[in-house]
PDB file of N, CA and C in Angstrom:
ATOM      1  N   UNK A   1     109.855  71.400  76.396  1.00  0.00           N
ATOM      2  CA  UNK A   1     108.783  70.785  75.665  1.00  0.00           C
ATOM      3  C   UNK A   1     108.929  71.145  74.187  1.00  0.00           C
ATOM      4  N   UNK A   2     108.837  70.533  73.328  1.00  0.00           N
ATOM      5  CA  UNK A   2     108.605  70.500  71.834  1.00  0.00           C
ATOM      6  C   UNK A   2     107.290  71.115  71.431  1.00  0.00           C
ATOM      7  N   UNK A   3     107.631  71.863  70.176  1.00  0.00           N
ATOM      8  CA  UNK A   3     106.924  73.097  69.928  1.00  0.00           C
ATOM      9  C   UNK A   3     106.128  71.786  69.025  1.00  0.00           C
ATOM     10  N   UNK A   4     106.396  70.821  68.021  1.00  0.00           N
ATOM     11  CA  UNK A   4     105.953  70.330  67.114  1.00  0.00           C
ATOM     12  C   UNK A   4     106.660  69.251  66.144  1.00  0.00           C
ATOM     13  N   UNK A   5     106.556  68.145  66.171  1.00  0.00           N
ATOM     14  CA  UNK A   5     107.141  67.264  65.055  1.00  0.00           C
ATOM     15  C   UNK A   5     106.460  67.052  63.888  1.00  0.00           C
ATOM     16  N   UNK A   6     107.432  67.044  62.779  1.00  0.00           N
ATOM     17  CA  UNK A   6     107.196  66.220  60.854  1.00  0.00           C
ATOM     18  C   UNK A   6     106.680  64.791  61.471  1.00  0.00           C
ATOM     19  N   UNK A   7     106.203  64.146  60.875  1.00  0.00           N
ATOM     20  CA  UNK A   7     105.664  62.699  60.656  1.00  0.00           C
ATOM     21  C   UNK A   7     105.182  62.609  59.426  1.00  0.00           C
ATOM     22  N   UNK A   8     105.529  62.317  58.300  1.00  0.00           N
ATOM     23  CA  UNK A   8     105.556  62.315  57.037  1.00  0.00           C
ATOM     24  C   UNK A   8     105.063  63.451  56.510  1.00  0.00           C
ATOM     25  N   UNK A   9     105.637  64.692  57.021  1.00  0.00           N
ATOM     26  CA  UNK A   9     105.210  65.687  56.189  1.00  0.00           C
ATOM     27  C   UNK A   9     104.467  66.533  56.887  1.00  0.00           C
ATOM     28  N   UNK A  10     103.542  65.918  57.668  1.00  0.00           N
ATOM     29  CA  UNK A  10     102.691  66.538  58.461  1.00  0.00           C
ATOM     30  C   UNK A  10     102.623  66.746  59.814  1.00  0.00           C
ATOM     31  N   UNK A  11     102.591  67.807  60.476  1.00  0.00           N
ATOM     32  CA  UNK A  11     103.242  69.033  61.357  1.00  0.00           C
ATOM     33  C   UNK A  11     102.279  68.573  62.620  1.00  0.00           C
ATOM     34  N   UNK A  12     102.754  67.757  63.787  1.00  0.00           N
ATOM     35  CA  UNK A  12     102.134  67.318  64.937  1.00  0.00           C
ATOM     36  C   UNK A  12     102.010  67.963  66.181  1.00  0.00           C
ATOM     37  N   UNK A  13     101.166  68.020  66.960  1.00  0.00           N
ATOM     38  CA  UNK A  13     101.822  68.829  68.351  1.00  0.00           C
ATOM     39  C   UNK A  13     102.466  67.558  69.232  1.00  0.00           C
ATOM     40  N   UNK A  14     103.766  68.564  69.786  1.00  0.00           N
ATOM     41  CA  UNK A  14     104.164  67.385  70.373  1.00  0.00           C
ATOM     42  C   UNK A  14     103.369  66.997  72.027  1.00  0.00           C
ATOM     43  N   UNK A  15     102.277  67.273  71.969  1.00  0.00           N
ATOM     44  CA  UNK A  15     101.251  66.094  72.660  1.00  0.00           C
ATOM     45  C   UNK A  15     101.535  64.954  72.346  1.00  0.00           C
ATOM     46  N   UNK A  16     101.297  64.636  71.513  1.00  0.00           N
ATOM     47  CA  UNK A  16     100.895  63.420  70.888  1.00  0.00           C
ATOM     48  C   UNK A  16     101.987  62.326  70.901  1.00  0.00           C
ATOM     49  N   UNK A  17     103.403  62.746  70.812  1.00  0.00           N
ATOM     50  CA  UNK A  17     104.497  61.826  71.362  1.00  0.00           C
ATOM     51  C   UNK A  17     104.464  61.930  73.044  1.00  0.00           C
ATOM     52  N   UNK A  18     104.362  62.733  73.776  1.00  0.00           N
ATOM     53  CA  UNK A  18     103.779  62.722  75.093  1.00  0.00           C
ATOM     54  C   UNK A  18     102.714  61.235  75.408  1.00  0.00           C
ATOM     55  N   UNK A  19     101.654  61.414  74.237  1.00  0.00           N
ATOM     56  CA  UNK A  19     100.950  60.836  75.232  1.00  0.00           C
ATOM     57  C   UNK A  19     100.744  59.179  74.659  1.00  0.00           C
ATOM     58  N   UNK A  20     102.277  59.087  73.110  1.00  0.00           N
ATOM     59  CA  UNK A  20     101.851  57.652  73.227  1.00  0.00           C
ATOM     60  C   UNK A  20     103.237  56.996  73.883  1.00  0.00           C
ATOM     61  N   UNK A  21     103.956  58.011  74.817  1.00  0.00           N
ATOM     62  CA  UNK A  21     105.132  57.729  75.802  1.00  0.00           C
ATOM     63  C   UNK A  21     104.493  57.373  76.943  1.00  0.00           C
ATOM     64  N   UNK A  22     103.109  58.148  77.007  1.00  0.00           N
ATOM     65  CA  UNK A  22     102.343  57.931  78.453  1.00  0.00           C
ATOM     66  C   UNK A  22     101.291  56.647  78.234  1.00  0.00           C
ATOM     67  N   UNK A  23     100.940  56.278  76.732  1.00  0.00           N
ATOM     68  CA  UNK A  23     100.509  54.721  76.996  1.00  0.00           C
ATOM     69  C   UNK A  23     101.544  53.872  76.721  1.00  0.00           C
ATOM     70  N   UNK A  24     102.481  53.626  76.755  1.00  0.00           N
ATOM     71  CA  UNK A  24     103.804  52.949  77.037  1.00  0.00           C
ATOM     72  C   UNK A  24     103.968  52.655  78.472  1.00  0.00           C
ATOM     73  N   UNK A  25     104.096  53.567  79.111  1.00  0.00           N
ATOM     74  CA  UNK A  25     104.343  53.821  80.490  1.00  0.00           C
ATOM     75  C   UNK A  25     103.289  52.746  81.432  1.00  0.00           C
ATOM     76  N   UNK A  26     102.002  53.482  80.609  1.00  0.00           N
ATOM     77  CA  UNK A  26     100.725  53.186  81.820  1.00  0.00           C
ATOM     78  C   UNK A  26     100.721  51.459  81.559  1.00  0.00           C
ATOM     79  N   UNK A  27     100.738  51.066  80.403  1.00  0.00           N
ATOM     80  CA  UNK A  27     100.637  49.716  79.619  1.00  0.00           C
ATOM     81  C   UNK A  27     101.670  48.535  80.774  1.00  0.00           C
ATOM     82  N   UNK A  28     103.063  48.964  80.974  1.00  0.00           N
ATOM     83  CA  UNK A  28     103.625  48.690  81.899  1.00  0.00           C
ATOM     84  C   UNK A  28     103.563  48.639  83.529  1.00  0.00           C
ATOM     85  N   UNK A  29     102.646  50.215  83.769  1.00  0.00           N
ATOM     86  CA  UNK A  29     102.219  50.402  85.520  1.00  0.00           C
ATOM     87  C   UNK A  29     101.159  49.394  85.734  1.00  0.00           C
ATOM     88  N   UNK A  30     100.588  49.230  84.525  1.00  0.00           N
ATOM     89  CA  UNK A  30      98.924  48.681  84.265  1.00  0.00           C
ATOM     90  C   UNK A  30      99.258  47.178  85.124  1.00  0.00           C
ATOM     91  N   UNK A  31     100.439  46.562  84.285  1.00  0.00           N
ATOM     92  CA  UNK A  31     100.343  45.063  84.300  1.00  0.00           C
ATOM     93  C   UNK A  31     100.914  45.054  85.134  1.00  0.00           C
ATOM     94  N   UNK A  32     101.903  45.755  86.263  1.00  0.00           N
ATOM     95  CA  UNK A  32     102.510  45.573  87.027  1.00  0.00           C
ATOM     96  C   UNK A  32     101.537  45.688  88.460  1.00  0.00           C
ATOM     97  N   UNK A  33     100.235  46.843  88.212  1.00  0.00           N
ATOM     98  CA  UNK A  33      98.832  46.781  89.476  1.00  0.00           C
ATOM     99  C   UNK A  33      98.336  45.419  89.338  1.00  0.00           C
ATOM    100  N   UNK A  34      98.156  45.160  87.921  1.00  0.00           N
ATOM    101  CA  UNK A  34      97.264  44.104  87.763  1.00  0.00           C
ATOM    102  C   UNK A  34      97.891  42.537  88.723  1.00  0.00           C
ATOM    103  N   UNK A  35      99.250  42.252  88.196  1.00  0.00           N
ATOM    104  CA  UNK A  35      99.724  40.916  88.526  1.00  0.00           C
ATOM    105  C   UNK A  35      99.933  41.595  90.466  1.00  0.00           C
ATOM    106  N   UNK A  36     100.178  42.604  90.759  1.00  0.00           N
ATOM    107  CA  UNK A  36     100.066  42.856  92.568  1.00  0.00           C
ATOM    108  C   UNK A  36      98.695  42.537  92.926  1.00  0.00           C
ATOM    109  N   UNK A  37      97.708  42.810  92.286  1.00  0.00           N
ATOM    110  CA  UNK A  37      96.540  42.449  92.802  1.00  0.00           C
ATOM    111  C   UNK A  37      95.544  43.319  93.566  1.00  0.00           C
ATOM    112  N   UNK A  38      96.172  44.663  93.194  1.00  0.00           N
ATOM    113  CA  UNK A  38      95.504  46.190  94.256  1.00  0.00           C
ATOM    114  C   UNK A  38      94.312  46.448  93.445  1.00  0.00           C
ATOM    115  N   UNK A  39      94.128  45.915  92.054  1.00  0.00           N
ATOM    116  CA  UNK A  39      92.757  46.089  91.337  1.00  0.00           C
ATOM    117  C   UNK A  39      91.404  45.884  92.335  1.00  0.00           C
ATOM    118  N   UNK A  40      91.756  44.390  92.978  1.00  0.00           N
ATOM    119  CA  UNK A  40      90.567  43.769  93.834  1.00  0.00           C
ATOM    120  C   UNK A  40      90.356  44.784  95.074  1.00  0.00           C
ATOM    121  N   UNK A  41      90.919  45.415  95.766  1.00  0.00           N
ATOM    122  CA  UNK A  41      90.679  46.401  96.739  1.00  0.00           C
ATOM    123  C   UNK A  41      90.409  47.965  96.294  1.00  0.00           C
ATOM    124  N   UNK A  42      90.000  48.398  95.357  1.00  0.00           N
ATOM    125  CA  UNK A  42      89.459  49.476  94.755  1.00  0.00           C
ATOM    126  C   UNK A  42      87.861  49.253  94.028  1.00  0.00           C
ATOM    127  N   UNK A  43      87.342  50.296  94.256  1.00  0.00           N
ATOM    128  CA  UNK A  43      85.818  50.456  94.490  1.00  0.00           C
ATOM    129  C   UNK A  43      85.122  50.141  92.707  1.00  0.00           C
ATOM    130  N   UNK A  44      86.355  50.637  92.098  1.00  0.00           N
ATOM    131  CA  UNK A  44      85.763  50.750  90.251  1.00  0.00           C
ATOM    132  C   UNK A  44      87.304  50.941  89.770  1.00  0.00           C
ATOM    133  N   UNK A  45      87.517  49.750  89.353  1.00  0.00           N
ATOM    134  CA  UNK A  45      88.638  49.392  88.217  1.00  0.00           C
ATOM    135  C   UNK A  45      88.890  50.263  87.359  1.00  0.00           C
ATOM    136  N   UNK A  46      87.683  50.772  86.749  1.00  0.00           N
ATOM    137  CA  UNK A  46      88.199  51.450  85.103  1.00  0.00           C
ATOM    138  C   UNK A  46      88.308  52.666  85.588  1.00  0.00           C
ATOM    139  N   UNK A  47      87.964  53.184  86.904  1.00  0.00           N
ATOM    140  CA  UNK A  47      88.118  54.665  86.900  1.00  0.00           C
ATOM    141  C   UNK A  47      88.966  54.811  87.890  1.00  0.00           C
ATOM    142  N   UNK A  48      89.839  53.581  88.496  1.00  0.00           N
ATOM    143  CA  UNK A  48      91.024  54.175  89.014  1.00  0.00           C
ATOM    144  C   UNK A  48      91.966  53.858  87.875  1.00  0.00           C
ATOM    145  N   UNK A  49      91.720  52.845  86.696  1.00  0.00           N
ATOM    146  CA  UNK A  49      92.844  53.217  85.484  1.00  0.00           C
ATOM    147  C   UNK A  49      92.493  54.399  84.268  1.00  0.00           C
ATOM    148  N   UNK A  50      91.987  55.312  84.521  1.00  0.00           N
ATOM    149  CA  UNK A  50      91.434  56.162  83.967  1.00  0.00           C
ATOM    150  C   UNK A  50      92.443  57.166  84.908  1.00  0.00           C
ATOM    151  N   UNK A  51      92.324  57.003  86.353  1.00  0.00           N
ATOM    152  CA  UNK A  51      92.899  58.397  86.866  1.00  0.00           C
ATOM    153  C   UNK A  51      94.814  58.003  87.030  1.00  0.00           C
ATOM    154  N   UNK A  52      94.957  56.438  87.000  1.00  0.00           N
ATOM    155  CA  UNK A  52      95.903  56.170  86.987  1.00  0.00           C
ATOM    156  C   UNK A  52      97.271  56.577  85.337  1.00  0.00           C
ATOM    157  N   UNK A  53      96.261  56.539  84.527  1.00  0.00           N
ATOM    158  CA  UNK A  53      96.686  57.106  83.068  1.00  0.00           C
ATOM    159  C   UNK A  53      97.018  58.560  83.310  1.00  0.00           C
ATOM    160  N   UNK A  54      95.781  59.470  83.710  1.00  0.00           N
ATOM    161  CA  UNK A  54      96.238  60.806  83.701  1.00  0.00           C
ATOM    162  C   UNK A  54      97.182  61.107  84.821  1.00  0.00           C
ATOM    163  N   UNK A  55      97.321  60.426  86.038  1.00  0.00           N
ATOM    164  CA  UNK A  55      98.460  60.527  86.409  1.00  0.00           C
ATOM    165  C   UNK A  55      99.901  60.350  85.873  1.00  0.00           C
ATOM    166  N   UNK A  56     100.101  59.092  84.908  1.00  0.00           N
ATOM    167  CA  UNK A  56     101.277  58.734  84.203  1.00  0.00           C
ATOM    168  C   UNK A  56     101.339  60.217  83.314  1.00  0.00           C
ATOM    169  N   UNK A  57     100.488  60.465  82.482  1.00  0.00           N
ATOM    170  CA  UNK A  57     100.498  61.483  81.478  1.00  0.00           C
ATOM    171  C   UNK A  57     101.167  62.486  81.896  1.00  0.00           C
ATOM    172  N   UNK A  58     100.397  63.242  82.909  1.00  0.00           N
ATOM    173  CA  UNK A  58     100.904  64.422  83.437  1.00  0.00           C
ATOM    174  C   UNK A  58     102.203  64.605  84.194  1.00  0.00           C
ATOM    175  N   UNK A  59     102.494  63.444  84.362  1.00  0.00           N
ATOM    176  CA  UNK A  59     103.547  63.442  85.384  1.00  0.00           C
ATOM    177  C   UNK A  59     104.652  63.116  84.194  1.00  0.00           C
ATOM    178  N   UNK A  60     104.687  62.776  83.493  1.00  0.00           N
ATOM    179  CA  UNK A  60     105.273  62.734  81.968  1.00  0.00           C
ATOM    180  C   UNK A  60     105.372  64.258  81.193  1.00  0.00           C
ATOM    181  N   UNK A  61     104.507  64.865  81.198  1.00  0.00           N
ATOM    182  CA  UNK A  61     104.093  66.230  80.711  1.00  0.00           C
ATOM    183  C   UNK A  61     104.955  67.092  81.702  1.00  0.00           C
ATOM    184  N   UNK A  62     104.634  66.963  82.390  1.00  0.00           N
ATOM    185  CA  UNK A  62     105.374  67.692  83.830  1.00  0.00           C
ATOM    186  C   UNK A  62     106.707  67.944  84.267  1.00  0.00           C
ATOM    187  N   UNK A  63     107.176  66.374  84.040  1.00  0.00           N
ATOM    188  CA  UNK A  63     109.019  66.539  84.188  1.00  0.00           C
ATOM    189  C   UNK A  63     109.350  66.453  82.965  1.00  0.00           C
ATOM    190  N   UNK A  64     109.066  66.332  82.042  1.00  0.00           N
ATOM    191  CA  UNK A  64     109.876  67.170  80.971  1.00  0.00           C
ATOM    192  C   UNK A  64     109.862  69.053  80.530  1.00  0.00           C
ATOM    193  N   UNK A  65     108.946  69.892  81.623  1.00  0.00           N
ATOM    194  CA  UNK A  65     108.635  71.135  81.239  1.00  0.00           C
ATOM    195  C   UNK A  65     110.152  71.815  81.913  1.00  0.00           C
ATOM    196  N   UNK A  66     110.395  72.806  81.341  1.00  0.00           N
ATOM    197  CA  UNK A  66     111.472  73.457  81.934  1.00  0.00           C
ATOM    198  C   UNK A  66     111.105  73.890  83.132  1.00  0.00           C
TER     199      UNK A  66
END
């Protein structure tokens, strides 16, 4: 894991490339639930893509840790 990136100067944690790798990711899992159609058989949409994000995230966070 990365201790920290420059971005014009200014000193980032590398969270933050983590987690706009993990809305990349989800943006892609997203449209790929959506056009299958598993949205309609779940109880609340936004909070299985809510847990579906922190799944991408972490699991992103995760296999990149030594």
């Amino acid at each position: 894991m990365l201790r920290e990136i420059t971005l014009f100067g200014a000193l980032l944690p590398s969270i933050v490339v983590y987690f706009f790798g993990a809305v990349l990711l989800y943006l892609l899992v997203d449209r790929l639930v959506l056009k299958l159609g598993l949205y309609r058989v779940v109880w609340h949409p936004p909070l299985v893509r809510l847990a579906l994000f922190a799944c991408v995230f972490s699991g992103l966070v995760l296999s990149t840790a030594p």
